[in-house]
Protein backbone atom coordinates (compact mmCIF):
# COMPACT_ATOMS: atom_id res chain seq x y z
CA UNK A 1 24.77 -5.16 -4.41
CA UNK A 2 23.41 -1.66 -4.41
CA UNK A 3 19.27 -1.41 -5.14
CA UNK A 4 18.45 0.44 -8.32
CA UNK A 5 16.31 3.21 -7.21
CA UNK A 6 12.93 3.16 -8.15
CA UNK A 7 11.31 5.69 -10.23
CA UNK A 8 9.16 7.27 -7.86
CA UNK A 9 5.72 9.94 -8.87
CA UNK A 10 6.67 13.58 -8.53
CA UNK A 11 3.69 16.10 -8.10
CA UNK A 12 3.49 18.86 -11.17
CA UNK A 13 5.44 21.80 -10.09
CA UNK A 14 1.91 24.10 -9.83
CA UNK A 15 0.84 21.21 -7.07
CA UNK A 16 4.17 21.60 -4.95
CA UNK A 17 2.18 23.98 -2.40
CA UNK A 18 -0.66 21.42 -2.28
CA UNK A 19 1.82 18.44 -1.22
CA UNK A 20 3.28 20.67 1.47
CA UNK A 21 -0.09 21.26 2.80
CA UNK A 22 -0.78 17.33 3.43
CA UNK A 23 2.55 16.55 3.78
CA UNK A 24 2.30 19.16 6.67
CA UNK A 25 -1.28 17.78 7.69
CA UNK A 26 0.47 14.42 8.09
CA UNK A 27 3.06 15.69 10.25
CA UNK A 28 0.85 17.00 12.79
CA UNK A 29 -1.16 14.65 12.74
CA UNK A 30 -4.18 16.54 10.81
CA UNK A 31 -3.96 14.15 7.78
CA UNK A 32 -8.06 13.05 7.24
CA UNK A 33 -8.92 9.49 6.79
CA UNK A 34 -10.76 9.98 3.57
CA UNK A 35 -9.41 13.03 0.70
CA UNK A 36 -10.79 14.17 -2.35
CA UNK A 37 -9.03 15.39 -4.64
CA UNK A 38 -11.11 17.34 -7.58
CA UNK A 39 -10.58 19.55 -10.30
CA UNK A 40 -10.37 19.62 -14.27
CA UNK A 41 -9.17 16.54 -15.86
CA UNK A 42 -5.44 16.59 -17.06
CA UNK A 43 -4.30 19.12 -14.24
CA UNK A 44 -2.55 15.93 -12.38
CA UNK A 45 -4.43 15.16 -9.49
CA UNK A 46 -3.81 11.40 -9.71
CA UNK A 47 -0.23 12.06 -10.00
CA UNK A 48 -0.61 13.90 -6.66
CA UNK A 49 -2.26 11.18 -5.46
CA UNK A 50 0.48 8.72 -6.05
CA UNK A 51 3.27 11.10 -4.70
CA UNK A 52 1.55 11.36 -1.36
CA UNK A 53 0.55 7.84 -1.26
CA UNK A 54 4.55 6.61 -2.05
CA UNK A 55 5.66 9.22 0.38
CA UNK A 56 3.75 8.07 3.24
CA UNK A 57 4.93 4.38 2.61
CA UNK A 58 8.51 5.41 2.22
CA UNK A 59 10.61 4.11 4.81
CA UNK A 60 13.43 7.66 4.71
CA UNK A 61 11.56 10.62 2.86
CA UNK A 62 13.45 13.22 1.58
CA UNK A 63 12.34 17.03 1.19
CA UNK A 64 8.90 15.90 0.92
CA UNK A 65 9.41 13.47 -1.69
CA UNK A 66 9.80 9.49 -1.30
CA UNK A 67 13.23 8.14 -1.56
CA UNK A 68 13.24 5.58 -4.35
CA UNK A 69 15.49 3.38 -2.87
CA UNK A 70 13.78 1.74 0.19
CA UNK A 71 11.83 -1.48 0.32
CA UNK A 72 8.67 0.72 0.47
CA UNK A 73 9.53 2.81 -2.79
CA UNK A 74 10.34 -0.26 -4.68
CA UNK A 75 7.47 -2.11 -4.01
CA UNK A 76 5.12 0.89 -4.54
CA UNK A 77 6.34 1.94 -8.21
CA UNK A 78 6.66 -1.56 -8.97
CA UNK A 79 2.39 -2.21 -8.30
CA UNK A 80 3.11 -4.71 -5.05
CA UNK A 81 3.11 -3.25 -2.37
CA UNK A 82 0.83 -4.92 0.57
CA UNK A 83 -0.64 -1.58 1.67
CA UNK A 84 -1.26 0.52 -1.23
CA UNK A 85 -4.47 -0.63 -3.24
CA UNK A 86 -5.63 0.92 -6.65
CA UNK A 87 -9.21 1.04 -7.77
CA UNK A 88 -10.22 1.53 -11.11
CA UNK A 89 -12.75 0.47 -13.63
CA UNK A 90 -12.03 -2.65 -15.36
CA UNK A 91 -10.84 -3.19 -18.58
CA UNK A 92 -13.42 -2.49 -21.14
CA UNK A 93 -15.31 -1.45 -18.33
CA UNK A 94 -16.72 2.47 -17.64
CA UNK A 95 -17.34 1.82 -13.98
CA UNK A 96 -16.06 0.75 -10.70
CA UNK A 97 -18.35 -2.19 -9.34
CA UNK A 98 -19.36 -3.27 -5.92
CA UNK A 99 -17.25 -6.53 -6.08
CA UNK A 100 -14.31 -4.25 -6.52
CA UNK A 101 -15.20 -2.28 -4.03
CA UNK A 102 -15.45 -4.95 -1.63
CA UNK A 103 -11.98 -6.01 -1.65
CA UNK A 104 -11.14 -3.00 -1.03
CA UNK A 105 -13.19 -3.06 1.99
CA UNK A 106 -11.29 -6.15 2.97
CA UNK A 107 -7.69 -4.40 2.45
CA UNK A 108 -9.02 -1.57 5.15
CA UNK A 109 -10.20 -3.66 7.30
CA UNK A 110 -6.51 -5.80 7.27
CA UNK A 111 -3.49 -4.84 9.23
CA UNK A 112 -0.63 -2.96 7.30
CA UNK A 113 2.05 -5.43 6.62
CA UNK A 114 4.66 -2.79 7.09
CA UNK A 115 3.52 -1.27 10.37
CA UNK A 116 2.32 2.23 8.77
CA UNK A 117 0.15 3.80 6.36
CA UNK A 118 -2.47 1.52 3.95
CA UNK A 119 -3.83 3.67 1.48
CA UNK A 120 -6.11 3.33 -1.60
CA UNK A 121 -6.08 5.27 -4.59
CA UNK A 122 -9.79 5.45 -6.55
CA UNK A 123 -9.78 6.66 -9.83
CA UNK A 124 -11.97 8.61 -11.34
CA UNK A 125 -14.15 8.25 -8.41
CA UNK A 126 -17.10 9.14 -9.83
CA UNK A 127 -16.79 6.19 -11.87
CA UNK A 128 -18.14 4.42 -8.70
CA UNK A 129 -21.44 3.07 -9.55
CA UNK A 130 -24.47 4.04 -6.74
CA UNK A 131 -24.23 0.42 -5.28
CA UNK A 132 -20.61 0.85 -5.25
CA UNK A 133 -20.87 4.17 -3.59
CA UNK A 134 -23.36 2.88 -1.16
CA UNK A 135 -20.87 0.02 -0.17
CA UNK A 136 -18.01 2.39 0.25
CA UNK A 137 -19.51 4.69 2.77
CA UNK A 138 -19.20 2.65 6.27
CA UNK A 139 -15.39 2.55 5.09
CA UNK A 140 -15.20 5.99 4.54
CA UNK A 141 -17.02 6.42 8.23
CA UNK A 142 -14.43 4.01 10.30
CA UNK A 143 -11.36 3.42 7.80
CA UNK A 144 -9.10 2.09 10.56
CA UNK A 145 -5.93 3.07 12.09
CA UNK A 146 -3.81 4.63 9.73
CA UNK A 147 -5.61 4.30 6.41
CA UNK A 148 -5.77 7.03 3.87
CA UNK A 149 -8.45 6.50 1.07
CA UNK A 150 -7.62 8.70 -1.88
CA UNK A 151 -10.24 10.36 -4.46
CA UNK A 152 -9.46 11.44 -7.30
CA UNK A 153 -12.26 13.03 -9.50
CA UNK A 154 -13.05 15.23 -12.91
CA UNK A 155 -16.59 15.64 -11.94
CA UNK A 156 -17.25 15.32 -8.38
CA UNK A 157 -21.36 16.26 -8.52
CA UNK A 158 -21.43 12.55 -9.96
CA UNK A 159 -20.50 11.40 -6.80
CA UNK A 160 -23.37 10.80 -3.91
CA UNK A 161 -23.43 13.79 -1.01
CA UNK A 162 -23.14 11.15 1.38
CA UNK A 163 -19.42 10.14 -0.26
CA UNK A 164 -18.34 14.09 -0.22
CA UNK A 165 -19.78 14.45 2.84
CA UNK A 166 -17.59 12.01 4.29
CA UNK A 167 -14.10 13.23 2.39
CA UNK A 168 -12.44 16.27 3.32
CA UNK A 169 -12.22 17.85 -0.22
CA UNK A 170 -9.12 19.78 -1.78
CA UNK A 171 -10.42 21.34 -5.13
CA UNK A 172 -6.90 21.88 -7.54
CA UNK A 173 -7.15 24.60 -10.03
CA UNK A 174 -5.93 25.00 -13.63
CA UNK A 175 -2.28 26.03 -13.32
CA UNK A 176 -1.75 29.54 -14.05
CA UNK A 177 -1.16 29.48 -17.89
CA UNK A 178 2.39 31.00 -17.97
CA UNK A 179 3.79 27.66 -15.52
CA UNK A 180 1.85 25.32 -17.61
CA UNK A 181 3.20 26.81 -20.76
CA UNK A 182 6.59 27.17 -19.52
CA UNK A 183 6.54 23.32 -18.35
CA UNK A 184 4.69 21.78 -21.29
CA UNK A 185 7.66 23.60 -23.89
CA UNK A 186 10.01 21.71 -22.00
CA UNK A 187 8.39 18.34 -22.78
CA UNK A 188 6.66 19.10 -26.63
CA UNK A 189 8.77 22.10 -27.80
CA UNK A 190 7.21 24.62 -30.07
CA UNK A 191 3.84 23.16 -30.43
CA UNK A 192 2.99 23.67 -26.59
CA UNK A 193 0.87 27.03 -27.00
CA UNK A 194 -1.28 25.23 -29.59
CA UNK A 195 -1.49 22.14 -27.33
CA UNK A 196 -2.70 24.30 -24.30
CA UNK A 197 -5.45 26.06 -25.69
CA UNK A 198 -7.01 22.70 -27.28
CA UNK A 199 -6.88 21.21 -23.89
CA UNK A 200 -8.06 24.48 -22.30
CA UNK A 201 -5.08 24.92 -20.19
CA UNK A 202 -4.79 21.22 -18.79
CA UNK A 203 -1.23 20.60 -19.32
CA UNK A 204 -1.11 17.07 -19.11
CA UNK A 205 -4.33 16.63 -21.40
CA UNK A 206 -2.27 18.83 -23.39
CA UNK A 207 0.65 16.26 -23.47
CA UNK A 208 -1.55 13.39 -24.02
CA UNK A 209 -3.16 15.31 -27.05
CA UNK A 210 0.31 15.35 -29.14
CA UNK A 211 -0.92 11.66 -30.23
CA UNK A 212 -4.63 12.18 -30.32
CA UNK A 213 -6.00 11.57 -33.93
CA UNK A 214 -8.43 14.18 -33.45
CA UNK A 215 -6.01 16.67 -32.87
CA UNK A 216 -3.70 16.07 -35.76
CA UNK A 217 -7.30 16.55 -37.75
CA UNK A 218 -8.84 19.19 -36.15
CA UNK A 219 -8.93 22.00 -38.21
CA UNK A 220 -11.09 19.88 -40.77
CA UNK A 221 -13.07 18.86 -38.14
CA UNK A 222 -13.44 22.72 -36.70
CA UNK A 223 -14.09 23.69 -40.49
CA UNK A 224 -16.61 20.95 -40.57
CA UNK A 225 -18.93 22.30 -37.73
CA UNK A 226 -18.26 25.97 -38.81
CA UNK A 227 -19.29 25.35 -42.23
CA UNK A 228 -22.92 23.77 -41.07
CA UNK A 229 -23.13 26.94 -38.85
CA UNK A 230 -22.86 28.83 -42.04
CA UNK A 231 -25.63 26.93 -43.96
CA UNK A 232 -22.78 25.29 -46.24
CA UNK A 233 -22.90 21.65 -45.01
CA UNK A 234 -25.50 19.82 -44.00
CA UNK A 235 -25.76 17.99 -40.57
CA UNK A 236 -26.17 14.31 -42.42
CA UNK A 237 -23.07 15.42 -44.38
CA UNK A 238 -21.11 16.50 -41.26
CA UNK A 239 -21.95 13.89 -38.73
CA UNK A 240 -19.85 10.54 -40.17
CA UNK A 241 -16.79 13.48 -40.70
CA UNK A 242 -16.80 13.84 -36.49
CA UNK A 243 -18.29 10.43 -35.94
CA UNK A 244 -15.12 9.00 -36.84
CA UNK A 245 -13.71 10.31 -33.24
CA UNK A 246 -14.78 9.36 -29.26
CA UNK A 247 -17.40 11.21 -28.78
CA UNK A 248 -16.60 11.47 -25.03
CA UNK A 249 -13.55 12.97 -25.80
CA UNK A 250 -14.87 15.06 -28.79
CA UNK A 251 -17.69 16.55 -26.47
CA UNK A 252 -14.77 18.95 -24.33
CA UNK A 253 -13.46 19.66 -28.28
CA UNK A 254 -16.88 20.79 -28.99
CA UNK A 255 -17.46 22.85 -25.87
CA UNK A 256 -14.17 24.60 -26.23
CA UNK A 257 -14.76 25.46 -29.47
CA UNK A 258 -18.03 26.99 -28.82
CA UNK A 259 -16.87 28.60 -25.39
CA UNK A 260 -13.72 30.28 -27.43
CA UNK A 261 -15.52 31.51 -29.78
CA UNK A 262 -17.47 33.54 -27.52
CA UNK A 263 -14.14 34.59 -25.97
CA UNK A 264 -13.00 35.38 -29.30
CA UNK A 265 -16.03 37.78 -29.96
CA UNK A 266 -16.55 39.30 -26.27
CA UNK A 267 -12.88 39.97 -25.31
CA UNK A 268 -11.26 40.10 -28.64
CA UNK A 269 -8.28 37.39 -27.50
CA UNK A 270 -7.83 35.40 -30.29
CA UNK A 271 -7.30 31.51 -30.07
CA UNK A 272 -3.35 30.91 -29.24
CA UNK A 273 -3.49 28.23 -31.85
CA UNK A 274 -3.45 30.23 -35.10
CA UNK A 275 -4.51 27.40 -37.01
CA UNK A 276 -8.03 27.42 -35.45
CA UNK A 277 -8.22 31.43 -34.81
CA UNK A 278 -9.89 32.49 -38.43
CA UNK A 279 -12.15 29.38 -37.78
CA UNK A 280 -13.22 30.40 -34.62
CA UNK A 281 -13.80 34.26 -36.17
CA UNK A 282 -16.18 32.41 -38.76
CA UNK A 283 -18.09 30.63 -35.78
CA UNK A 284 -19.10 33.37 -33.88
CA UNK A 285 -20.05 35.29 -37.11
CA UNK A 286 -22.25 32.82 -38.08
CA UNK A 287 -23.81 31.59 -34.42
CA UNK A 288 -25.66 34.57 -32.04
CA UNK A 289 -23.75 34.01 -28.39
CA UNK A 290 -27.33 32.88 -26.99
CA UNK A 291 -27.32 29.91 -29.70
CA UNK A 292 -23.81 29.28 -28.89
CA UNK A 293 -24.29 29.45 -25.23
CA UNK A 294 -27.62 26.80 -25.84
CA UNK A 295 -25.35 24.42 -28.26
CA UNK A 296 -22.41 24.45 -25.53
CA UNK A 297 -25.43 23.63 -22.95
CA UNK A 298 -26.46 20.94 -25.65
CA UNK A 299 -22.75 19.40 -25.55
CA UNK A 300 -21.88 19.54 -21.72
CA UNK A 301 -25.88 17.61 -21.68
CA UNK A 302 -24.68 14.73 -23.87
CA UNK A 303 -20.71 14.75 -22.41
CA UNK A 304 -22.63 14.10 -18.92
CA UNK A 305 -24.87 11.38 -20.28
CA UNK A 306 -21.95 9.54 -21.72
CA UNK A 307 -20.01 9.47 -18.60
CA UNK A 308 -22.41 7.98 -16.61
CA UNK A 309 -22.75 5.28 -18.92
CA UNK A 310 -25.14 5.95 -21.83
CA UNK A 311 -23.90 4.20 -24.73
CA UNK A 312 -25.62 6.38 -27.62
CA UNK A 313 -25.73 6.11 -31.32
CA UNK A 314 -22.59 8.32 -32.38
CA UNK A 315 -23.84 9.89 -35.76
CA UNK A 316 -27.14 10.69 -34.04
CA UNK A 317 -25.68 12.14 -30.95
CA UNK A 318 -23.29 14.45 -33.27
CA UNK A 319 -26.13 15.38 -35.49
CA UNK A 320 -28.36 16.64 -32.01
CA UNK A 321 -24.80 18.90 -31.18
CA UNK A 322 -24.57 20.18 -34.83
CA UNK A 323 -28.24 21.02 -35.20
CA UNK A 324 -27.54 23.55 -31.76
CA UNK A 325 -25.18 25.87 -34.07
CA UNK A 326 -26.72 24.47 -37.90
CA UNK A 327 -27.86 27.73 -40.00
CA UNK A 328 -30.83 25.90 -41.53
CA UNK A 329 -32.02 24.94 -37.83
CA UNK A 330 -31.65 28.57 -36.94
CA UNK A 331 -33.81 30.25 -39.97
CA UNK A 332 -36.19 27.51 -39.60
CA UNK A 333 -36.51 28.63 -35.99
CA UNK A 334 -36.50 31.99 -36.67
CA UNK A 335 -39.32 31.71 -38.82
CA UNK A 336 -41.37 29.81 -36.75
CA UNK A 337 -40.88 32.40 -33.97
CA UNK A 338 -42.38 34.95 -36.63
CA UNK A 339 -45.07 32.95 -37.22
């Protein structure tokens, strides 16, 4: 009976240069112990991640790419094989623990059941808590024979020096806009440009935004934030309208909003989702760049305190971002300076 083959990860095209280069490292032997790979979230870093890692346990790879038929291939799409280990937060959970991190010390320090490569994927990384971090390092020091650990990481600086240190680090761009246009048509159609410039060119954050609530909503929810900047709205008003959303995930809305508005005013380029363009024009007529600069500041601040763990109060932490671009904050300001 023939075997079914399995439906093995593919890097994104733009990455197909950086899977040559390890695949390449690997062949001469060059391939480090420990990798990180870092770079804006949605690019598909942990997609490399898992190509590599399938491709070293396939038992016939093909152009670079694993099989899908063997043993290996099988058991690595299917979650079981013996020598590839995933670490990630738990459910409900925002970070990666040192229990967890201890079994994974125990798979490096095992034998590979199939004679080759063990490797473990971590992701995000810098979801590793310090004592987590602190128990990974003697593995990332003397791995074993033949053991790749993976990193995979939106915001690197979270993680200690002493775990970069010990990584050789590959930092993956944005793809260049016209690829990850051209590729994210061929999966969403006509609403791909829009898409794009919401997720600030991260392709598949773009893809994963076709079902976000947010987006679906978010010229009320731009109109909402332009209209305090304007003195229109008040911040109690305009809080529960954007409360109703993650802030974590509303906090790289915010920022892009601000930062394209001051791409809108400096270089003229409007937004390529037309929806939000005349929006946008309003925002930076309202907001001085140095106020918008502070308020993105003021975002980025409160994106960072969430994603180490910080569990705020919602309406209050969206009432602290409006207040950075509100017009009554401003004159009030403004007035005190002229005091």
């Amino acid at each position: 009976m023939a075997v079914t083959g399995a439906k093995v990860q593919v890097p994104c095209p733009w990455h197909s240069d950086a899977m040559a280069q390890l695949l390449d490292q690997h062949a001469r032997g060059r391939l480090p112990h420990a990798l990180l790979l870092s770079g804006p979230k949605g690019i598909g870093k942990l997609r490399l991640a898992e190509s590599l890692a399938q491709t070293l346990l396939c038992e016939k790879p093909s152009a670079g790419l694993p099989c899908g038929h063997c043993q290996g291939c099988q058991l690595s799409t299917a979650g079981t094989h013996p020598d590839l280990y995933r670490l990630s937060p738990e459910e409900k959970s925002k970070t990666i623990k040192i229990d967890q991190v201890r079994k994974l010390v125990a798979f490096a320090t095992r034998t590979a059941q199939y004679s080759g490569y063990r490797v473990a994927i971590i992701s995000p990384a810098e979801a590793l808590n310090r004592n987590a971090q602190n128990a990974l390092l003697k593995t990332l020091e003397e791995p074993g024979t033949q053991t790749l650990l993976l990193l995979v990481s939106d915001q690197p600086t979270l993680l200690l020096p002493t775990i970069r240190s010990r990584c050789q680090q590959r930092i993956l761009p944005l793809p260049v806009k016209e690829h990850a246009l051209q590729w994210l048509q061929s999966q969403v159609g006509e609403s791909a440009a829009s898409l794009l410039d919401a997720a600030q060119g991260a392709p598949l954050r773009a893809l994963a935004l076709e079902q976000a609530e947010w987006f679906a909503d978010r010229t009320r929810l731009l109109d909402t934030l332009v209209r305090v900047a304007e003195g229109r709205q008040s911040v109690a008003q305009a809080s529960p309208v954007l409360a109703k959303h993650d802030p974590t995930e509303m906090a790289s809305v915010i920022y892009g909003w601000l930062s394209r508005s001051l791409n809108q005013r400096f270089s003229g380029q409007q937004s390529a989702d037309a929806l939000l363009a005349p929006l946008l024009e309003r925002l930076n007529k309202a907001v001085p760049p140095a106020r918008l600069l502070r308020a993105a500041q003021r975002v980025l601040e409160g994106r960072r305190a969430l994603l180490s763990g910080a569990n705020p109060n919602k309406e209050l932490l969206y009432e602290q971002w409006l207040l950075a671009v509100s017009y009554t904050h401003l004159r009030a300001h403004e007035t005190r300076h002229d005091l």
